[in-house]
C-alpha atoms as a PDB file:
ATOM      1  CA  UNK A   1      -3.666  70.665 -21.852  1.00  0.00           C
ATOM      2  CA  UNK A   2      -4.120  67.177 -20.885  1.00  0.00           C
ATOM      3  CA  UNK A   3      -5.755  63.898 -22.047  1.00  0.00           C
ATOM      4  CA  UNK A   4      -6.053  62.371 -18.248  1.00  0.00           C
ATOM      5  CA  UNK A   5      -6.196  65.416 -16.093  1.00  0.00           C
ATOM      6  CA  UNK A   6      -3.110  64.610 -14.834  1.00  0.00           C
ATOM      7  CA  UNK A   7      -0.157  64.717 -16.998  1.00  0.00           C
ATOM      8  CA  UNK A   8      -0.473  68.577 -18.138  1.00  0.00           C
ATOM      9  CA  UNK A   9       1.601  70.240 -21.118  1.00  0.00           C
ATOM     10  CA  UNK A  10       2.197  73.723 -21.358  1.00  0.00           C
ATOM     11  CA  UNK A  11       1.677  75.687 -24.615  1.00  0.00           C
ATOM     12  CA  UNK A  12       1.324  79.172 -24.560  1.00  0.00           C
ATOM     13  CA  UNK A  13      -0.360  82.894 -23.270  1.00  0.00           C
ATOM     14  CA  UNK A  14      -3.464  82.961 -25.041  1.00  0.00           C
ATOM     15  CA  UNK A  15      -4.509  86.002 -23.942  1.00  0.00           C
ATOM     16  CA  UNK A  16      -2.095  88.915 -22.924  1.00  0.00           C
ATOM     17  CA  UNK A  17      -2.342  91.419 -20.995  1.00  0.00           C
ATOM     18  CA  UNK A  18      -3.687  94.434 -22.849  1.00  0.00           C
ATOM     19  CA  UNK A  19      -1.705  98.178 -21.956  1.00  0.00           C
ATOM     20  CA  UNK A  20      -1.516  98.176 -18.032  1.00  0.00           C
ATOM     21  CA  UNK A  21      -4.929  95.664 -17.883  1.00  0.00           C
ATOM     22  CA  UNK A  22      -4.724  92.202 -16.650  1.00  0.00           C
ATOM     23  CA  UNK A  23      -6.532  88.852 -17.947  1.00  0.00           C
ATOM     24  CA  UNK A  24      -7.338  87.192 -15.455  1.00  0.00           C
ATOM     25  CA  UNK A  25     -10.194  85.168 -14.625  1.00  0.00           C
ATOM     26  CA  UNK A  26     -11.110  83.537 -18.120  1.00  0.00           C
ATOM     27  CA  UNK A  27     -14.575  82.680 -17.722  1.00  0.00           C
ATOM     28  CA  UNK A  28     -14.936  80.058 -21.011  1.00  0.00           C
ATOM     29  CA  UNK A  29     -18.356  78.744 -21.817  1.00  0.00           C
ATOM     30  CA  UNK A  30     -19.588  77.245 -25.166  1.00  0.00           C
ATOM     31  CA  UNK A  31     -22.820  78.583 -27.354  1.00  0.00           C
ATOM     32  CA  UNK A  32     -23.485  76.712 -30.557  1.00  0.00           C
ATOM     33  CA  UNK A  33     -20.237  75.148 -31.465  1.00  0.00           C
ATOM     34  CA  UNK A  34     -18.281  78.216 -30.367  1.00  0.00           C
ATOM     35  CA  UNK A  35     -16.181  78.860 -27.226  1.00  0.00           C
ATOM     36  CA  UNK A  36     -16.522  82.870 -25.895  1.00  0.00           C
ATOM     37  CA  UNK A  37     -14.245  84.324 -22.772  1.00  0.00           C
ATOM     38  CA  UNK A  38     -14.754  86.746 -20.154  1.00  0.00           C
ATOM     39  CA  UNK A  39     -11.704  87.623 -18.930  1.00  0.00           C
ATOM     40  CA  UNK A  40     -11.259  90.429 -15.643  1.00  0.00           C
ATOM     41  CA  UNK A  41      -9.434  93.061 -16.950  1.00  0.00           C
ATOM     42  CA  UNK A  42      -9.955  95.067 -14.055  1.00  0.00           C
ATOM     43  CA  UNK A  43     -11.740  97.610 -15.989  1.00  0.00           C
ATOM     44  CA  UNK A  44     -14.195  97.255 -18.610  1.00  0.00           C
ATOM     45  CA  UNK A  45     -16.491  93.853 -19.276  1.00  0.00           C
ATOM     46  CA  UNK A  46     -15.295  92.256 -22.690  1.00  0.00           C
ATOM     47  CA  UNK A  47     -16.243  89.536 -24.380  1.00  0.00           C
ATOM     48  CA  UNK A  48     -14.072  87.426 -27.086  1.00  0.00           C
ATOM     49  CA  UNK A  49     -14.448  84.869 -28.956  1.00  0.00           C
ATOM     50  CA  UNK A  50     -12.160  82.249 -29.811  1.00  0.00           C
ATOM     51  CA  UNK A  51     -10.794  81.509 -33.847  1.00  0.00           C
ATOM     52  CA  UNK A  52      -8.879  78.968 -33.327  1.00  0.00           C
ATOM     53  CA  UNK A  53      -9.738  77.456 -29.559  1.00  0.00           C
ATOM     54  CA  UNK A  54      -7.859  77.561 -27.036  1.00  0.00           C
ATOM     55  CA  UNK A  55      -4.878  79.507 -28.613  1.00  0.00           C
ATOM     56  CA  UNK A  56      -6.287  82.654 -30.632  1.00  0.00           C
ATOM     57  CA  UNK A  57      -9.221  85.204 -29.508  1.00  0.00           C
ATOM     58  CA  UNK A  58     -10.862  88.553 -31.059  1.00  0.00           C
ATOM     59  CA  UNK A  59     -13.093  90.759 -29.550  1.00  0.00           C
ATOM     60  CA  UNK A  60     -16.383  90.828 -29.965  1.00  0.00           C
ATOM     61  CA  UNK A  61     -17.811  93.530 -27.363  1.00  0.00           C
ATOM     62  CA  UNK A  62     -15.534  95.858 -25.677  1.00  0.00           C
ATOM     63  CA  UNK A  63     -18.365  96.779 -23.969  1.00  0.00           C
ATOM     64  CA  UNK A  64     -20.949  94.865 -22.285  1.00  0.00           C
ATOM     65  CA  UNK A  65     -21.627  97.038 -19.591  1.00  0.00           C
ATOM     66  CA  UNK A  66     -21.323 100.431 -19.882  1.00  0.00           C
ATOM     67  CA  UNK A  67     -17.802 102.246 -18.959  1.00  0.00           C
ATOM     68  CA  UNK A  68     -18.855 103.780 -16.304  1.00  0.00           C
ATOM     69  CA  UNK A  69     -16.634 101.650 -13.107  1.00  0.00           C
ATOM     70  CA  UNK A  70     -14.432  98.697 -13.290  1.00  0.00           C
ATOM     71  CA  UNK A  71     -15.921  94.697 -13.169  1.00  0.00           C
ATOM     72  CA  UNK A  72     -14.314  92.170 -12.094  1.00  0.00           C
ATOM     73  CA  UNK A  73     -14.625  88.010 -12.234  1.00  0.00           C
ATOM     74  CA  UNK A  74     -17.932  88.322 -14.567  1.00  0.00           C
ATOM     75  CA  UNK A  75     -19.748  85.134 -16.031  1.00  0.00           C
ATOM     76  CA  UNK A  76     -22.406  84.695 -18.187  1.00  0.00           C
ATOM     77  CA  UNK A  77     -24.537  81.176 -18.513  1.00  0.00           C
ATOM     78  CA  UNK A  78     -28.241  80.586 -19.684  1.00  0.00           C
ATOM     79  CA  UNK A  79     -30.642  79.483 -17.231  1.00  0.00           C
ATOM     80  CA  UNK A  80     -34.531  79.247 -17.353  1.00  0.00           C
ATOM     81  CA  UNK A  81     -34.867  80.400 -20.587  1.00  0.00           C
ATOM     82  CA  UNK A  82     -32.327  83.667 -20.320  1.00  0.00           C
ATOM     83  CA  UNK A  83     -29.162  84.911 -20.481  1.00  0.00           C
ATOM     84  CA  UNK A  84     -27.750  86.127 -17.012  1.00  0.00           C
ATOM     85  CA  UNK A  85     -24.528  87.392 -15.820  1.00  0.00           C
ATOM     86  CA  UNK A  86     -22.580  87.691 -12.378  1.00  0.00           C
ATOM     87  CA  UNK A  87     -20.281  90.337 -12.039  1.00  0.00           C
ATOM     88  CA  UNK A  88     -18.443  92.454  -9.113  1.00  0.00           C
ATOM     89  CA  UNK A  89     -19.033  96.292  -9.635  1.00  0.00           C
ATOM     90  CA  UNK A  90     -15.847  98.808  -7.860  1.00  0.00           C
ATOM     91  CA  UNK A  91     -15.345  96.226  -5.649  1.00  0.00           C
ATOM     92  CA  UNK A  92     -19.345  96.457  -4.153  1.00  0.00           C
ATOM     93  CA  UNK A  93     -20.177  92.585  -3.850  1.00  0.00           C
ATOM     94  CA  UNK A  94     -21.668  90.882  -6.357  1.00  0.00           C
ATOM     95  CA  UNK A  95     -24.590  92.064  -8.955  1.00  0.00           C
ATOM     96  CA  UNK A  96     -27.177  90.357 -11.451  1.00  0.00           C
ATOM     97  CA  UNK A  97     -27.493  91.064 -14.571  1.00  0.00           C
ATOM     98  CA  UNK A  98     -30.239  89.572 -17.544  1.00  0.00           C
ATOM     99  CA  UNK A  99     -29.889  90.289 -21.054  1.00  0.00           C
ATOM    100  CA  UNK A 100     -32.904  92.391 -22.889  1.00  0.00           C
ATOM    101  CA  UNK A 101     -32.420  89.705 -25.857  1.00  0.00           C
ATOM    102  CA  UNK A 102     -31.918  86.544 -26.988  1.00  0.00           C
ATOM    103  CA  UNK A 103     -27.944  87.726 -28.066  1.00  0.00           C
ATOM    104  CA  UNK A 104     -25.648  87.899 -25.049  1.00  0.00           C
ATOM    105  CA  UNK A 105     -22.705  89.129 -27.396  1.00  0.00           C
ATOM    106  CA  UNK A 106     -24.935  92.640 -27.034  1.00  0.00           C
ATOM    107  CA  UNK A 107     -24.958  95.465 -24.608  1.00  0.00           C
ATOM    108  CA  UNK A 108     -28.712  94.857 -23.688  1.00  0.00           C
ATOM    109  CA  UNK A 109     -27.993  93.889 -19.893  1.00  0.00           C
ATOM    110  CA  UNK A 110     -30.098  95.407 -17.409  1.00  0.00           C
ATOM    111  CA  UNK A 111     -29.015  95.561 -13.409  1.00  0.00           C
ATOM    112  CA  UNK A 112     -31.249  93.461 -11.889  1.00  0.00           C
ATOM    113  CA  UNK A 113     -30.239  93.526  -7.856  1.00  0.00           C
ATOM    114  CA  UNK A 114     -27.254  92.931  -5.911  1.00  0.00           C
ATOM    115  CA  UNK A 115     -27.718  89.304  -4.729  1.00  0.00           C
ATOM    116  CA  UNK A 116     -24.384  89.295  -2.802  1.00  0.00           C
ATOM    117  CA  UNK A 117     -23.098  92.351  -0.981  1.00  0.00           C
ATOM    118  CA  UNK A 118     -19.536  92.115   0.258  1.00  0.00           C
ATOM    119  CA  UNK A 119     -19.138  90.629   4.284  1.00  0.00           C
ATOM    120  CA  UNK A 120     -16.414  91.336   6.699  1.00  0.00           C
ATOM    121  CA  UNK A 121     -16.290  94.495   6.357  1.00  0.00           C
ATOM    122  CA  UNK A 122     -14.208  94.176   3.226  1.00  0.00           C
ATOM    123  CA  UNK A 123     -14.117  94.618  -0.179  1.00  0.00           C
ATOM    124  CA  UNK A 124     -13.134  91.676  -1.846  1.00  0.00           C
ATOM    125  CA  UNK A 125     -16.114  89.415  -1.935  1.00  0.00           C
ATOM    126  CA  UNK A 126     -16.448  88.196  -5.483  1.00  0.00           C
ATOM    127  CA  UNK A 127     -17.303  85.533  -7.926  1.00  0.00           C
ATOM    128  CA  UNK A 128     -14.832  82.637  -7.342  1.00  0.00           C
ATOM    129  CA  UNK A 129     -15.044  80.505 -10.680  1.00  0.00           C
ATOM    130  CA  UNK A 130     -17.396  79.222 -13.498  1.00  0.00           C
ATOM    131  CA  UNK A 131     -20.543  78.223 -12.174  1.00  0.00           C
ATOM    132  CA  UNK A 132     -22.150  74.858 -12.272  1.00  0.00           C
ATOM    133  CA  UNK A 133     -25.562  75.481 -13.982  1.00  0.00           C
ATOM    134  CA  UNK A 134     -28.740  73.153 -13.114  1.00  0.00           C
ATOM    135  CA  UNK A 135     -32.020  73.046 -14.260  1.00  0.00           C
ATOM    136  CA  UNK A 136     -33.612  75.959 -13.355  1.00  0.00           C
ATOM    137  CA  UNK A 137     -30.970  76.635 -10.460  1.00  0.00           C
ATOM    138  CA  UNK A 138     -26.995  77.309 -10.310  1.00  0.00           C
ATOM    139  CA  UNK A 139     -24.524  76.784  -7.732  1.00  0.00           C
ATOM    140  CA  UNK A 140     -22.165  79.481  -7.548  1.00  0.00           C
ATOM    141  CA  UNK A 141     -18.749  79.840  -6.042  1.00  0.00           C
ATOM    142  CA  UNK A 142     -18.073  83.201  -4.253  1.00  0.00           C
ATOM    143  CA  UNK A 143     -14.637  84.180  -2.641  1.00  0.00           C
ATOM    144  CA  UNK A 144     -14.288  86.103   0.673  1.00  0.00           C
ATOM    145  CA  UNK A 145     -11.120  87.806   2.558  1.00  0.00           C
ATOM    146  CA  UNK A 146     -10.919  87.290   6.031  1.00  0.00           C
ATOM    147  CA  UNK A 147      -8.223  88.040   8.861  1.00  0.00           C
ATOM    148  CA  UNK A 148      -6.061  90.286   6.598  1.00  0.00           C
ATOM    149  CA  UNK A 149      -6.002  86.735   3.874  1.00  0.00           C
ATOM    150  CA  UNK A 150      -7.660  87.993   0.278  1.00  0.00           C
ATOM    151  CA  UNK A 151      -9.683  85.217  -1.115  1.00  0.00           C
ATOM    152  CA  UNK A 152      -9.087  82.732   2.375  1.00  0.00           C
ATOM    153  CA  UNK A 153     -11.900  80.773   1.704  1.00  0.00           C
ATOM    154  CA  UNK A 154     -15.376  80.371  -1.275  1.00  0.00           C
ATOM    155  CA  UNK A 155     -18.491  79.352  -0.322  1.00  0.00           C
ATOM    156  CA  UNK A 156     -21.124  78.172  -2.347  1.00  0.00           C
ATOM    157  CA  UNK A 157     -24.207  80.007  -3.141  1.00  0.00           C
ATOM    158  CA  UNK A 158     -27.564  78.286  -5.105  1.00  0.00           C
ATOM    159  CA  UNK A 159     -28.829  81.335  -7.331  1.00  0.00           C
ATOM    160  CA  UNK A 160     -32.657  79.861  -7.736  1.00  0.00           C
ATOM    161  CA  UNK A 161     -36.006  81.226  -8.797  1.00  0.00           C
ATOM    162  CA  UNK A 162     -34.928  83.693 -11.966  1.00  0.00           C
ATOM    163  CA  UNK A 163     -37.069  86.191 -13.465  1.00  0.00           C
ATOM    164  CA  UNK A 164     -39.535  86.229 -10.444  1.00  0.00           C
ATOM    165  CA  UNK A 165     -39.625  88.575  -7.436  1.00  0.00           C
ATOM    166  CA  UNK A 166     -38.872  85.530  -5.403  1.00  0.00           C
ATOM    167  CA  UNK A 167     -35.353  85.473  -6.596  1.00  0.00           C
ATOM    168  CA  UNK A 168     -32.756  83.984  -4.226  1.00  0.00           C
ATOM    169  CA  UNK A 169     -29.484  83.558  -3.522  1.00  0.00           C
ATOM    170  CA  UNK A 170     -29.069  81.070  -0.960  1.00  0.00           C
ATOM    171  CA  UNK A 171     -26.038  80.194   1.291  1.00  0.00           C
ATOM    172  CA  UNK A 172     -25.036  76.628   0.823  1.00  0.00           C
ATOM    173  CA  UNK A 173     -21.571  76.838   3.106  1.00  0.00           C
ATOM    174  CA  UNK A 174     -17.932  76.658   2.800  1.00  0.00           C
ATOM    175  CA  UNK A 175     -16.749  75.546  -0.226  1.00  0.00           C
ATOM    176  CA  UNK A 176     -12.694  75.351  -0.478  1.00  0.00           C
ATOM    177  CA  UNK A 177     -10.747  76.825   3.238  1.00  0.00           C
ATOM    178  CA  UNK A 178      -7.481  77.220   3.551  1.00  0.00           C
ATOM    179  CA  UNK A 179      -5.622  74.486   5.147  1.00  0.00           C
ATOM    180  CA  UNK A 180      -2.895  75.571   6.814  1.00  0.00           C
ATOM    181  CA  UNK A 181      -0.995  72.360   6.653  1.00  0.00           C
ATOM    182  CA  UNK A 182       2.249  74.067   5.036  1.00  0.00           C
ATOM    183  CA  UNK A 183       0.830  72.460   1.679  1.00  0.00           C
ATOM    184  CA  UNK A 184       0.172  73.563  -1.806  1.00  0.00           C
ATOM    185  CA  UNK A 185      -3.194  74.958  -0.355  1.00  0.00           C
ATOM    186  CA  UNK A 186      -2.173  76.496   3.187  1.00  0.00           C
ATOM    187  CA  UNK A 187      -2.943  80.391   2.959  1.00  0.00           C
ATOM    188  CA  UNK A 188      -5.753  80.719   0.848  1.00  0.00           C
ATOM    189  CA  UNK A 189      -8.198  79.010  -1.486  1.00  0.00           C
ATOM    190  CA  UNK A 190      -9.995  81.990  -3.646  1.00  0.00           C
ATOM    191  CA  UNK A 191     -11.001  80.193  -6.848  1.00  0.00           C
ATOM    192  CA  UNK A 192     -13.242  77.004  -7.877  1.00  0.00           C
ATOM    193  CA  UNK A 193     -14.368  76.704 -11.459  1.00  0.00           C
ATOM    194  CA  UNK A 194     -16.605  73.462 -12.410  1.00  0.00           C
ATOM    195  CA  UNK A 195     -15.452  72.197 -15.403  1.00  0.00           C
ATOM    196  CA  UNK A 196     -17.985  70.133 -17.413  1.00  0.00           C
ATOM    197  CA  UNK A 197     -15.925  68.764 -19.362  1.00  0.00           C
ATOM    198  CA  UNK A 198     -16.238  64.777 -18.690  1.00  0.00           C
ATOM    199  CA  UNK A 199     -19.447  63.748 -19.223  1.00  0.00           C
ATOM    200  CA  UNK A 200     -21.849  62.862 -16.422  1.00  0.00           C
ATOM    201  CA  UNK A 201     -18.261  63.373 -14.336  1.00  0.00           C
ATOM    202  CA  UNK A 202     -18.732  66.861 -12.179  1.00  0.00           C
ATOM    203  CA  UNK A 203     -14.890  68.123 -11.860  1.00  0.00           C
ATOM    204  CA  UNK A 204     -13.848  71.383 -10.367  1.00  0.00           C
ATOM    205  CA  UNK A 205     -10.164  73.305 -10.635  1.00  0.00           C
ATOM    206  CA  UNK A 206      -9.802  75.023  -6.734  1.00  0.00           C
ATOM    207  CA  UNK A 207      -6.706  77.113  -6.802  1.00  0.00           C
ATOM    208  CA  UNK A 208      -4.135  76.987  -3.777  1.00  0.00           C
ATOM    209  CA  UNK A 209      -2.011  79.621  -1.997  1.00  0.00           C
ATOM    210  CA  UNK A 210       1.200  78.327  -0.235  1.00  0.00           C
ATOM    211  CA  UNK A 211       2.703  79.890   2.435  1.00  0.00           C
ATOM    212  CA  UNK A 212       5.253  81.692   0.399  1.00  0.00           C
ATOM    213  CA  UNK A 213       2.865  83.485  -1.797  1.00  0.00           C
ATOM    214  CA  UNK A 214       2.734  81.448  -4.822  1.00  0.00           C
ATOM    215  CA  UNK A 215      -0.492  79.545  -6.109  1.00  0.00           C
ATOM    216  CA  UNK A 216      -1.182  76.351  -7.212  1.00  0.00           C
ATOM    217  CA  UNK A 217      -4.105  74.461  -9.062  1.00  0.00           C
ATOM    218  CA  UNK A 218      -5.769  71.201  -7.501  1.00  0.00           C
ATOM    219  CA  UNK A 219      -8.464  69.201  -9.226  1.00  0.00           C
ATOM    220  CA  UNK A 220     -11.194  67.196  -7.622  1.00  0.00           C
END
């Protein structure tokens, strides 16, 4: 945690791995006073909600989706007057879901289209990090592999016009690259999650790959 954003303590795992499933990915939004997580488990699409926030979570839907594949780097926000959620099906691109009610800790989602399909020939094009969500619109990060890299680069995608037929998903450009400067950031740069958390200040975390293989976190 930190009071500045730039003198950072460390405190503990707050969510471990469960069996041979990661948690990765913790998509964190805030309904009503209480903070709920979507982690990537790389298998089903849970949902928890937090006791005691940030360090203790419980399930609340082991199932928001049905079992029937594995999801990966989901998020749910509220925008024009419903709940929707991003999430990337066996590794097919991105799909859009909205929820059948007004209670997004249900399993009323319903597939709406696949507003992203994967590019390059690959399999690895994603959600990239919590989106930033406008009025009426929402500017989404999305990772792609390129040249053998996973996650090189994210570009940034405004999901606009929900709940019509005129839905789009339009492609705003390159969001993070990979720098190859030898740096913190030099191989890859595969996750950007906004992070509302100062005000009118618009932050975002961006995630770093150096050239050994380890990652890093920059803020901006």
């Amino acid at each position: 945690y930190s009071d500045d954003l730039v003198t950072w303590t460390y405190t503990q795992i707050v969510l471990p791995m469960a069996g041979n499933h990661r948690s990765a990915y913790p998509n964190v939004f805030k309904v009503n006073g209480t903070w709920y997580m979507t982690p990537d488990s790389g298998w089903q699409c849970n949902l928890y909600r937090a006791t005691n926030f940030p360090y203790t979570w419980e399930l609340v839907n082991q199932y928001l989706l049905p079992n029937t594949g594995y999801y990966n780097d989901t998020n749910i926000f509220f925008v024009s007057g419903k709940w929707y959620m991003t999430t990337a099906k066996d590794g097919n691109g991105v799909d859009l879901y909205v929820c059948d009610t007004d209670d997004f800790k249900s399993s009323a989602w319903t597939f709406v289209s696949k507003i992203i399909p994967n590019a390059n020939g690959l399999t690895a094009t994603r959600c990239a990090g919590t989106p930033d969500v406008r009025d009426g619109y929402v500017l989404m990060p999305i990772q792609f592999t390129e040249g053998g890299v996973y996650g090189k680069y994210t570009k940034l995608y405004k999901l606009s016009n929900f709940g019509t037929v005129d839905f789009r998903a339009t492609d705003m450009g390159k969001f993070t690259q990979n720098q190859e400067n030898g740096l913190w950031n030099s191989r890859s740069m595969h996750h950007a999650s906004f992070a509302p958390y100062f005000g009118s200040k618009r932050i975002f975390a961006a995630d770093g790959q150096r050239p050994g293989g380890e990652y890093a976190i920059g803020l901006y």
